[in-house]
N, C-alpha and C. Protein backbone atom coordinates (compact mmCIF):
# COMPACT_ATOMS: atom_id res chain seq x y z
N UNK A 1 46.95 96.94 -1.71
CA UNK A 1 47.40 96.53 -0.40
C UNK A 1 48.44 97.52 0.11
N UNK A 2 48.19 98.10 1.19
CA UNK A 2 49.02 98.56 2.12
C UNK A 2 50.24 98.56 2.41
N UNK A 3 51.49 99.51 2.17
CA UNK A 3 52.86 98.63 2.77
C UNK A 3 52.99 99.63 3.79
N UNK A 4 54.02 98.71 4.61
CA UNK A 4 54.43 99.20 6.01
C UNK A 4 55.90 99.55 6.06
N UNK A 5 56.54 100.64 6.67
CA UNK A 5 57.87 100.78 6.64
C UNK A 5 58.51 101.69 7.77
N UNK A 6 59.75 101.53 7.79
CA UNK A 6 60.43 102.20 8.70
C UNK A 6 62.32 102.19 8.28
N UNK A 7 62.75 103.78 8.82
CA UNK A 7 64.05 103.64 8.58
C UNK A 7 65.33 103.61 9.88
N UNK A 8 65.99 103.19 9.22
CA UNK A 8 67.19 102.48 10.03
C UNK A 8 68.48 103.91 10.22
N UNK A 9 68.08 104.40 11.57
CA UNK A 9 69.25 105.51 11.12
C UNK A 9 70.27 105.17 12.25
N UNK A 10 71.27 106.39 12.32
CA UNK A 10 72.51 106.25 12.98
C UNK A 10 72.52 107.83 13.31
N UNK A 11 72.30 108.09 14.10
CA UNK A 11 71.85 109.59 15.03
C UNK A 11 72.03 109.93 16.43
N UNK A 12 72.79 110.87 16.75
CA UNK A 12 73.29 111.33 17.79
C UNK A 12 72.53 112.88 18.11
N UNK A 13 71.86 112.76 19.48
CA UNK A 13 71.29 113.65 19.51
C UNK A 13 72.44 114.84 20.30
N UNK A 14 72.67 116.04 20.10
CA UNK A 14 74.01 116.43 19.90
C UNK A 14 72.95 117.77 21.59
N UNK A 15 71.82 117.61 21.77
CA UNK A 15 71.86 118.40 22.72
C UNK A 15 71.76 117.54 23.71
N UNK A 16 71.87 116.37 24.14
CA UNK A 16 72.13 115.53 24.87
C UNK A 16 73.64 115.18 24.94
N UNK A 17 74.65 115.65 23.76
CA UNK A 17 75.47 115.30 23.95
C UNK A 17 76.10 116.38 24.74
N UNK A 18 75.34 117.68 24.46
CA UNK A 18 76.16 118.80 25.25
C UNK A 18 76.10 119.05 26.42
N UNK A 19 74.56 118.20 27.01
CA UNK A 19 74.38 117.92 28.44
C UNK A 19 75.74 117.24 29.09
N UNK A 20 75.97 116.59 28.51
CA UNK A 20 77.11 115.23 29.22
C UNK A 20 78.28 115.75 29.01
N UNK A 21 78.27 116.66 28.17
CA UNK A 21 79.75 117.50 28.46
C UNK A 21 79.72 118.52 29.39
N UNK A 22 78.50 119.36 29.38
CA UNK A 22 78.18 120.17 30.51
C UNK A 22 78.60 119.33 32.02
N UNK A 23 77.96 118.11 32.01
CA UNK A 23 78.08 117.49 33.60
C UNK A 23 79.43 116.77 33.85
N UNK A 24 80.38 116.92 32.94
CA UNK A 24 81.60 115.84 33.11
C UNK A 24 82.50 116.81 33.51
N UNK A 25 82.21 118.39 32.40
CA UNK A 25 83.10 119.19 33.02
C UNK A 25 82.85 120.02 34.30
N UNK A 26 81.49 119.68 34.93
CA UNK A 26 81.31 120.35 36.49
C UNK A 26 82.35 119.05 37.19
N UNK A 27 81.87 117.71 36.96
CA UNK A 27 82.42 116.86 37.87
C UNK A 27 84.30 117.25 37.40
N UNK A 28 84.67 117.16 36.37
CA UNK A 28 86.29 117.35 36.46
C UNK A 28 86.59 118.51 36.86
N UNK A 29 85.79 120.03 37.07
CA UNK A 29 86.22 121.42 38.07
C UNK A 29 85.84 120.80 39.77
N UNK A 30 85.41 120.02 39.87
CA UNK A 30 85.24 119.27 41.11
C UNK A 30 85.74 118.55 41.80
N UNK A 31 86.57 117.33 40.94
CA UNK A 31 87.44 116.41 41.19
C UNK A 31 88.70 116.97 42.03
N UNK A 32 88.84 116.19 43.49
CA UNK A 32 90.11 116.22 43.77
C UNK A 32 91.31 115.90 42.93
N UNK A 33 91.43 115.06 42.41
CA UNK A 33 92.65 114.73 41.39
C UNK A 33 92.67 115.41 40.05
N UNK A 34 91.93 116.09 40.30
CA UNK A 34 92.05 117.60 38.98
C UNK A 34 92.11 118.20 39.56
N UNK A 35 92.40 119.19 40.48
CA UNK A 35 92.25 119.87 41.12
C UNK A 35 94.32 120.49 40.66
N UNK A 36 94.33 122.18 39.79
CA UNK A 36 95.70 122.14 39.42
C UNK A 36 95.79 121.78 38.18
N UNK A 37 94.80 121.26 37.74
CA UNK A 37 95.61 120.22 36.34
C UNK A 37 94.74 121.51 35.07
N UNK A 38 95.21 120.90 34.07
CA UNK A 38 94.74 121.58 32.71
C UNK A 38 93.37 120.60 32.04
N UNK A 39 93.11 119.80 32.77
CA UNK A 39 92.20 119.02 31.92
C UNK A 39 90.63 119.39 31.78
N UNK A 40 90.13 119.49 30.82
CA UNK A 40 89.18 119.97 29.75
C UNK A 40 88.21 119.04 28.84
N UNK A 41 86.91 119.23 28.96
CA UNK A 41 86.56 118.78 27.55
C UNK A 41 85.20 119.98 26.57
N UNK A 42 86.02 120.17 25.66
CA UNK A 42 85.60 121.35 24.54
C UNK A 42 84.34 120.58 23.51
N UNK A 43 83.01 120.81 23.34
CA UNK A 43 81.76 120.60 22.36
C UNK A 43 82.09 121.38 21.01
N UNK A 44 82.37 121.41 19.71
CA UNK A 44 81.96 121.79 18.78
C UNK A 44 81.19 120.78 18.11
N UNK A 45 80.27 121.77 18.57
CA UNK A 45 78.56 121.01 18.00
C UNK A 45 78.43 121.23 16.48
N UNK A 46 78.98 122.29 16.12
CA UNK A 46 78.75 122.20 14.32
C UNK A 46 79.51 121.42 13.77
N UNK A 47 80.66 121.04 14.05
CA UNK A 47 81.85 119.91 13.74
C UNK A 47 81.70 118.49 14.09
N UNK A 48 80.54 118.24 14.80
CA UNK A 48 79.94 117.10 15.23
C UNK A 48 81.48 116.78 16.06
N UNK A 49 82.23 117.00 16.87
CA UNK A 49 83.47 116.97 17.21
C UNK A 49 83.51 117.54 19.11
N UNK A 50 84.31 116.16 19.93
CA UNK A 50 84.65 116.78 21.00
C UNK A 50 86.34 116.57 21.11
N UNK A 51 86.52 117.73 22.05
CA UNK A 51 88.48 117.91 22.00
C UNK A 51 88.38 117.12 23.80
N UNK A 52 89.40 116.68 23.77
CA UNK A 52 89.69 116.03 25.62
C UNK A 52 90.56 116.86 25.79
N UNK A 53 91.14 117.05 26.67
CA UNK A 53 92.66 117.86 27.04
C UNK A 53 92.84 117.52 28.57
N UNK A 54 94.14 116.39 28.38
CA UNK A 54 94.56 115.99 30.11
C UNK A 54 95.77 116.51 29.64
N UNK A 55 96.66 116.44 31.69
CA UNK A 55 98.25 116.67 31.53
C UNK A 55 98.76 115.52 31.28
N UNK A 56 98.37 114.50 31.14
CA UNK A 56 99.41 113.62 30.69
C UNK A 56 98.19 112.26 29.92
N UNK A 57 98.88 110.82 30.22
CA UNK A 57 98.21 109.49 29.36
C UNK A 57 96.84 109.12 30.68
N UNK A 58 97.49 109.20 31.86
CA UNK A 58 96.63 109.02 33.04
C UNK A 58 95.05 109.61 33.11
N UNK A 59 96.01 111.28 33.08
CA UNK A 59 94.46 111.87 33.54
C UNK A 59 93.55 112.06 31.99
N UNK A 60 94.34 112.28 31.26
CA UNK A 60 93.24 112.38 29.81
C UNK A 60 92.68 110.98 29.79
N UNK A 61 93.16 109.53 30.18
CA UNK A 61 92.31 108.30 30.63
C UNK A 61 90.99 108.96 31.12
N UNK A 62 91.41 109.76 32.11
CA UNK A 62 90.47 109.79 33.65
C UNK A 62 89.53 110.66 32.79
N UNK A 63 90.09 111.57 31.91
CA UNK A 63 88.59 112.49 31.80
C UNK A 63 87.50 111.54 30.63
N UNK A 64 88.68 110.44 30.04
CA UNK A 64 87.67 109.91 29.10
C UNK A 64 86.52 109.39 29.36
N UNK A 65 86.87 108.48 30.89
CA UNK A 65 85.66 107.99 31.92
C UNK A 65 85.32 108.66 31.94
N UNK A 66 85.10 109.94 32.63
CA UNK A 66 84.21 110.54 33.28
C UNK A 66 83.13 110.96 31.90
N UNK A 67 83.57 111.41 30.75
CA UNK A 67 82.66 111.95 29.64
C UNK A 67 82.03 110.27 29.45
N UNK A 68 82.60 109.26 29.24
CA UNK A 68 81.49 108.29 28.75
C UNK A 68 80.86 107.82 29.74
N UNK A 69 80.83 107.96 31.44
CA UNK A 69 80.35 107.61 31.82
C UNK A 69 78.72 108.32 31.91
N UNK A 70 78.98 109.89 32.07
CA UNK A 70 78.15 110.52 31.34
C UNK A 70 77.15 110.71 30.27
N UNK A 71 78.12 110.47 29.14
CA UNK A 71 77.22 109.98 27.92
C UNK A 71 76.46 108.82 27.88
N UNK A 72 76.80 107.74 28.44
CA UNK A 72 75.84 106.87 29.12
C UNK A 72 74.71 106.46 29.78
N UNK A 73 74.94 107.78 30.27
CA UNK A 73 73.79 107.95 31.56
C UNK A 73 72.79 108.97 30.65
N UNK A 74 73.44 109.52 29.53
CA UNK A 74 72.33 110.27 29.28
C UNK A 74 71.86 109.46 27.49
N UNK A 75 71.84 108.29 27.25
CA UNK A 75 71.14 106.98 26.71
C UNK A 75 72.15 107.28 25.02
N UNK A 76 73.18 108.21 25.15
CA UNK A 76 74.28 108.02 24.12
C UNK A 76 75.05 107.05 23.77
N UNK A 77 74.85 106.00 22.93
CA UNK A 77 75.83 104.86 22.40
C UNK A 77 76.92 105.62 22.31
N UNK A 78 78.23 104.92 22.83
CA UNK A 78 79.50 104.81 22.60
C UNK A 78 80.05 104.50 21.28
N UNK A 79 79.72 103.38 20.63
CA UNK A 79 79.60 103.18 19.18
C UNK A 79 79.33 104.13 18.41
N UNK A 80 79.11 105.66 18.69
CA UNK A 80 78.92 106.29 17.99
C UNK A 80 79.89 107.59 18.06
N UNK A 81 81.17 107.09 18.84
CA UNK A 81 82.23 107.92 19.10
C UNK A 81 83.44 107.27 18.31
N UNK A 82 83.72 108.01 17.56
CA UNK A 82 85.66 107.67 17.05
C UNK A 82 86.64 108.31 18.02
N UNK A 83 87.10 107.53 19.06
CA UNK A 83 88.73 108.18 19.41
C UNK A 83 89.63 108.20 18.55
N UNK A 84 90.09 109.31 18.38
CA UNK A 84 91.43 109.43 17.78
C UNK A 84 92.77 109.46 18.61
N UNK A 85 93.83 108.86 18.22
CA UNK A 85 95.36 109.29 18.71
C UNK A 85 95.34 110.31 19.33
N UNK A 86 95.55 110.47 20.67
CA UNK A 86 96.01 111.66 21.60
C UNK A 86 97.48 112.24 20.81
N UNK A 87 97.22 113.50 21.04
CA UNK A 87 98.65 114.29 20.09
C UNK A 87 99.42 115.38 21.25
N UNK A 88 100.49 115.75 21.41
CA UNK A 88 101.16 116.26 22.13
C UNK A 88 100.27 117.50 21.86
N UNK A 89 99.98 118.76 23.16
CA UNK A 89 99.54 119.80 22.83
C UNK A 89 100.25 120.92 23.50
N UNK A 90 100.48 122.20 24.11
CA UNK A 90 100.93 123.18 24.45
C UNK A 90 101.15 122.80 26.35
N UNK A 91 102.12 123.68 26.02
CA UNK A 91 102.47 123.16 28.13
C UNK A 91 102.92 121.52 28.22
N UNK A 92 103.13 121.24 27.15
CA UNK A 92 102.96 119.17 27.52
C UNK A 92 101.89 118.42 27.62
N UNK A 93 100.57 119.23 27.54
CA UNK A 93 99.22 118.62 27.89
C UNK A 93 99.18 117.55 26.69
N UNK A 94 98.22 116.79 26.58
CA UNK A 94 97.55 115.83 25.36
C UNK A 94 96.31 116.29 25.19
N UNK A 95 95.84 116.21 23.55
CA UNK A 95 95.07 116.56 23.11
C UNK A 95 94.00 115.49 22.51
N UNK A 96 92.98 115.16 22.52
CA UNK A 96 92.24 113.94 22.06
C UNK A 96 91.19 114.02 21.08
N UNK A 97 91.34 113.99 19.39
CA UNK A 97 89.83 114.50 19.87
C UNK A 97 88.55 113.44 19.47
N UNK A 98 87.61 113.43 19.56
CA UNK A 98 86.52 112.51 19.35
C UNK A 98 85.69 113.05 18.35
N UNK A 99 85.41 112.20 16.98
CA UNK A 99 84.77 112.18 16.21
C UNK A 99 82.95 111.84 16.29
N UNK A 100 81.83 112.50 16.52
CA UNK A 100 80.43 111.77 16.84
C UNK A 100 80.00 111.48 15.09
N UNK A 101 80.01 110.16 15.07
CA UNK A 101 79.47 109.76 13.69
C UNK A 101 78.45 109.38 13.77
N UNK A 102 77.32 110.03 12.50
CA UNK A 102 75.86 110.34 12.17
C UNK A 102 76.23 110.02 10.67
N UNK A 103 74.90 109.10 10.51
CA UNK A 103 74.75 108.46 9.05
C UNK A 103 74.90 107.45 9.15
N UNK A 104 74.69 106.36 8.06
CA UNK A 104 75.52 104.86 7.93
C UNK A 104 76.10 105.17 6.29
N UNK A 105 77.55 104.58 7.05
CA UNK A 105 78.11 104.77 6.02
C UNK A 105 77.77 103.81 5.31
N UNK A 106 78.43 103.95 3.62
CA UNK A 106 77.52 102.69 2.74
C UNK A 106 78.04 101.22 2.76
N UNK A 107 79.46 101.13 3.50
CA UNK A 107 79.71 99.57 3.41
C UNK A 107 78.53 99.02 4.64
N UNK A 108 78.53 99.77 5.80
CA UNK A 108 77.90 99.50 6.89
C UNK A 108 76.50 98.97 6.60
N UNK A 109 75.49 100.02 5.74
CA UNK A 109 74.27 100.03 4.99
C UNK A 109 74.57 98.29 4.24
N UNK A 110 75.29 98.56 3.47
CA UNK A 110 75.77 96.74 2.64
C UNK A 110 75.57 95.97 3.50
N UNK A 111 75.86 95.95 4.78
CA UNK A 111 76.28 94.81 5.89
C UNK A 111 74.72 94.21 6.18
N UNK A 112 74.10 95.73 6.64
CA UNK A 112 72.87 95.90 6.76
C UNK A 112 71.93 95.07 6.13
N UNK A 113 71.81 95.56 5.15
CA UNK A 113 71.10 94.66 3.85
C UNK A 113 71.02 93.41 3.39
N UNK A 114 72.75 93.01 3.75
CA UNK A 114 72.94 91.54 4.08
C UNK A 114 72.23 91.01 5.44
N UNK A 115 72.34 91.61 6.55
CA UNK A 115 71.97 90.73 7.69
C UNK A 115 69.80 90.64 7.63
N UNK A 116 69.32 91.25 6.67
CA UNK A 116 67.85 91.42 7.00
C UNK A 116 67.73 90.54 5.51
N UNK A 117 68.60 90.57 4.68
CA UNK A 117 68.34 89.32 3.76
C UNK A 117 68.57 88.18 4.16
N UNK A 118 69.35 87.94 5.03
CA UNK A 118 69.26 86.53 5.51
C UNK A 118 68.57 85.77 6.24
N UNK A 119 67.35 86.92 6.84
CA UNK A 119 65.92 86.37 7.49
C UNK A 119 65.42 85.98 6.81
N UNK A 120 65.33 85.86 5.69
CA UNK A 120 64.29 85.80 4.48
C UNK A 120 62.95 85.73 4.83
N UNK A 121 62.83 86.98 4.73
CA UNK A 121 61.50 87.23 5.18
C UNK A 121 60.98 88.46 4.04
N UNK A 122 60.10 88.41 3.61
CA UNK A 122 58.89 88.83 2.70
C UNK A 122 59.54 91.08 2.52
N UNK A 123 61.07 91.31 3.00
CA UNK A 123 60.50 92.79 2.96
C UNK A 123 61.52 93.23 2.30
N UNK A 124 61.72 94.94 1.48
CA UNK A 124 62.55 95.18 0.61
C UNK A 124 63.09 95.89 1.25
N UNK A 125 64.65 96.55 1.02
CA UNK A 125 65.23 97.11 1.69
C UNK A 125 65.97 98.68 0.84
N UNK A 126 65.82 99.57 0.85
CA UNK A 126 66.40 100.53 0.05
C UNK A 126 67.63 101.39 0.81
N UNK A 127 69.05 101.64 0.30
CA UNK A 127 69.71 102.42 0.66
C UNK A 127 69.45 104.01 0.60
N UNK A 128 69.04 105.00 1.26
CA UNK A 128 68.30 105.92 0.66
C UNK A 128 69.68 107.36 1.37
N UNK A 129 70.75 107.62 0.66
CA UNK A 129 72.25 108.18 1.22
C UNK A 129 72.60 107.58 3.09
N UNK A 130 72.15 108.55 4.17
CA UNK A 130 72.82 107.93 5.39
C UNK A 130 71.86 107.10 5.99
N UNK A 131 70.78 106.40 5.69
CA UNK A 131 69.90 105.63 6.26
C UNK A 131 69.40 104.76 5.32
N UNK A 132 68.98 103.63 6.18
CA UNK A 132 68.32 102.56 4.87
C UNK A 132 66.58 102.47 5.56
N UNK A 133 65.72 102.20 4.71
CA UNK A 133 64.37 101.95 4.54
C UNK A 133 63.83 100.71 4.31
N UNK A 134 63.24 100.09 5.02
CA UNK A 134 62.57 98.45 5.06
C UNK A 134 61.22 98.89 5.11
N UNK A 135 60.78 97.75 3.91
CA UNK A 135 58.91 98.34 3.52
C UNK A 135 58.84 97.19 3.39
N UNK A 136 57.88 96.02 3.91
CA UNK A 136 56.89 95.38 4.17
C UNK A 136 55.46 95.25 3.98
N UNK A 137 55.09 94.25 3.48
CA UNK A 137 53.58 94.57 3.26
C UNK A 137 53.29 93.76 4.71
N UNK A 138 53.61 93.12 5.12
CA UNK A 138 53.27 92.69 7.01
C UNK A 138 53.96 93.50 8.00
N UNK A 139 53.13 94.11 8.86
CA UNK A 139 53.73 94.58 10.17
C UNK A 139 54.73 93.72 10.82
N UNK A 140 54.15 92.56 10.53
CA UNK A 140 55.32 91.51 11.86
C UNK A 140 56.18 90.84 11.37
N UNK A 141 56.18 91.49 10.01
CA UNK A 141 57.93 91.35 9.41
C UNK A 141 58.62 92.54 9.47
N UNK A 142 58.24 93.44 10.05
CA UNK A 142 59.23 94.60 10.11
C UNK A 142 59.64 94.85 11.65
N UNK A 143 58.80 94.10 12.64
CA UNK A 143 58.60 93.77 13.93
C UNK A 143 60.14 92.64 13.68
N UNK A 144 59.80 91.54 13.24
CA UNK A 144 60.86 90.92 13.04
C UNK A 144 62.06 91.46 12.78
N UNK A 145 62.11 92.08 12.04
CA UNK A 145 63.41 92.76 11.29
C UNK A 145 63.90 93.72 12.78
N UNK A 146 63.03 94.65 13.10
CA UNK A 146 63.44 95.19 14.16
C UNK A 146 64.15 94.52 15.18
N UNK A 147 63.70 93.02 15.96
CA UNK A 147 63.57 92.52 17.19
C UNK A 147 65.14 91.83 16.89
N UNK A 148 65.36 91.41 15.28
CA UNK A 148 66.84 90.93 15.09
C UNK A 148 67.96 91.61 15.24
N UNK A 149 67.56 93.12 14.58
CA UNK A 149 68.62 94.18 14.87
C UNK A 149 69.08 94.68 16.13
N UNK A 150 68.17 94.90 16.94
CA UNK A 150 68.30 94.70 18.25
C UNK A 150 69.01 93.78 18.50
N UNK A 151 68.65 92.21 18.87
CA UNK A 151 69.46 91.49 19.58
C UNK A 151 70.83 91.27 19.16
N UNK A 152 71.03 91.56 18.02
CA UNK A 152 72.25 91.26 17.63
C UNK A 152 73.67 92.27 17.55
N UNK A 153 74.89 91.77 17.68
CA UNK A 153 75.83 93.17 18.11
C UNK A 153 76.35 93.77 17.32
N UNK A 154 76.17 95.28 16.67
CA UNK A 154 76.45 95.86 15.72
C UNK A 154 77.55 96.55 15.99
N UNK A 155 78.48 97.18 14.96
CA UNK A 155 79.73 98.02 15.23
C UNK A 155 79.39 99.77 15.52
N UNK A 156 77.77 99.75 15.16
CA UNK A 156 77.29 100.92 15.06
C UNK A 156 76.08 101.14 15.69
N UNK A 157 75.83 102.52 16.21
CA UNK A 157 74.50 102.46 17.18
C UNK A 157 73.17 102.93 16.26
N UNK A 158 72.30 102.11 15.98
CA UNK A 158 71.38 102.60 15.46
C UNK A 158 70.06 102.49 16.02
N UNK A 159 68.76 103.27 15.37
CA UNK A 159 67.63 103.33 16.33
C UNK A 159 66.82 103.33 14.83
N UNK A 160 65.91 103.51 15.12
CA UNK A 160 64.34 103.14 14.20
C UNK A 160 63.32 104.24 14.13
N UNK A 161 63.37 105.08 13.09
CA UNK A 161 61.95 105.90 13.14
C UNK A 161 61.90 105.82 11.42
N UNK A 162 60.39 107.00 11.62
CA UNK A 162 59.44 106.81 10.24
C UNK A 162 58.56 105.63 10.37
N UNK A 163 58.18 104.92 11.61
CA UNK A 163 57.16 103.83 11.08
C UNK A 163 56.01 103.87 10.77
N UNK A 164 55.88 103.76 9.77
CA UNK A 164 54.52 103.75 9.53
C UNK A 164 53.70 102.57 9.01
């Protein structure tokens, strides 16, 4: 008999993310109320890492909107950003920077494992390092498993491939 499966990842597509930094920083060289100011937002894409840089608590607010409103629009979970503590930077500016987290970490994966055991439903679940794997010998228990994860509100953004 046949099994069916699919994995559970936590993935940020990082050239979509550079789109939305591309378009936040046309709109903040655009903005009247930037207009003068030092504010910035810097992509290091190999560091999985973005830097903010406003002149003060206000406008580094203002550029934070504008990047998530962005990242939004271009189908990026927020849940998949760590803000960190703004830190004093050069000239007086503030510095911010944002962590993009990829993987599930393993308490998260635990959580995981718990919430698809408590369907009790017929499927096994493997931690396999940053993603977990649900194999089923029924399609419409992994349909299930899917349709729960979905509705329900996670601390983390995750999506679904490998089905087979």
């Amino acid at each position: 008999m046949a099994n069916f499966s699919f994995d559970i990842v936590s993935e940020v597509d990082l050239q979509e993310v550079d789109n939305a930094v591309n378009q936040a920083g046309k709109e903040i060289n655009q903005r009247y109320d930037f207009k003068g100011s030092k504010c910035k937002i810097e992509f290091k894409r190999d560091e999985k890492k973005l830097i903010l840089v406003g002149d003060n608590e206000y406008k580094l607010s203002a550029v934070r909107e504008v990047l998530n409103g962005r990242l939004i629009k271009r189908g990026i979970s927020l849940k998949s950003l760590k803000f960190n503590e703004p830190q004093q930077a050069f000239e007086g500016t503030l510095r911010q920077s944002v962590d993009i987290a990829t993987g599930i970490e393993k308490e998260k994966a635990k959580e995981l494992v718990k919430i698809i055991k408590d369907l009790k439903l017929k499927v096994q679940t493997n931690i396999e390092g940053e993603k977990l794997r649900v194999i089923a010998a029924k399609k419409d228990d992994l349909q299930e498993v899917m349709n729960h994860l979905k509705s329900i509100e996670l601390s983390l953004a995750i999506s679904f491939c490998n089905y087979r």
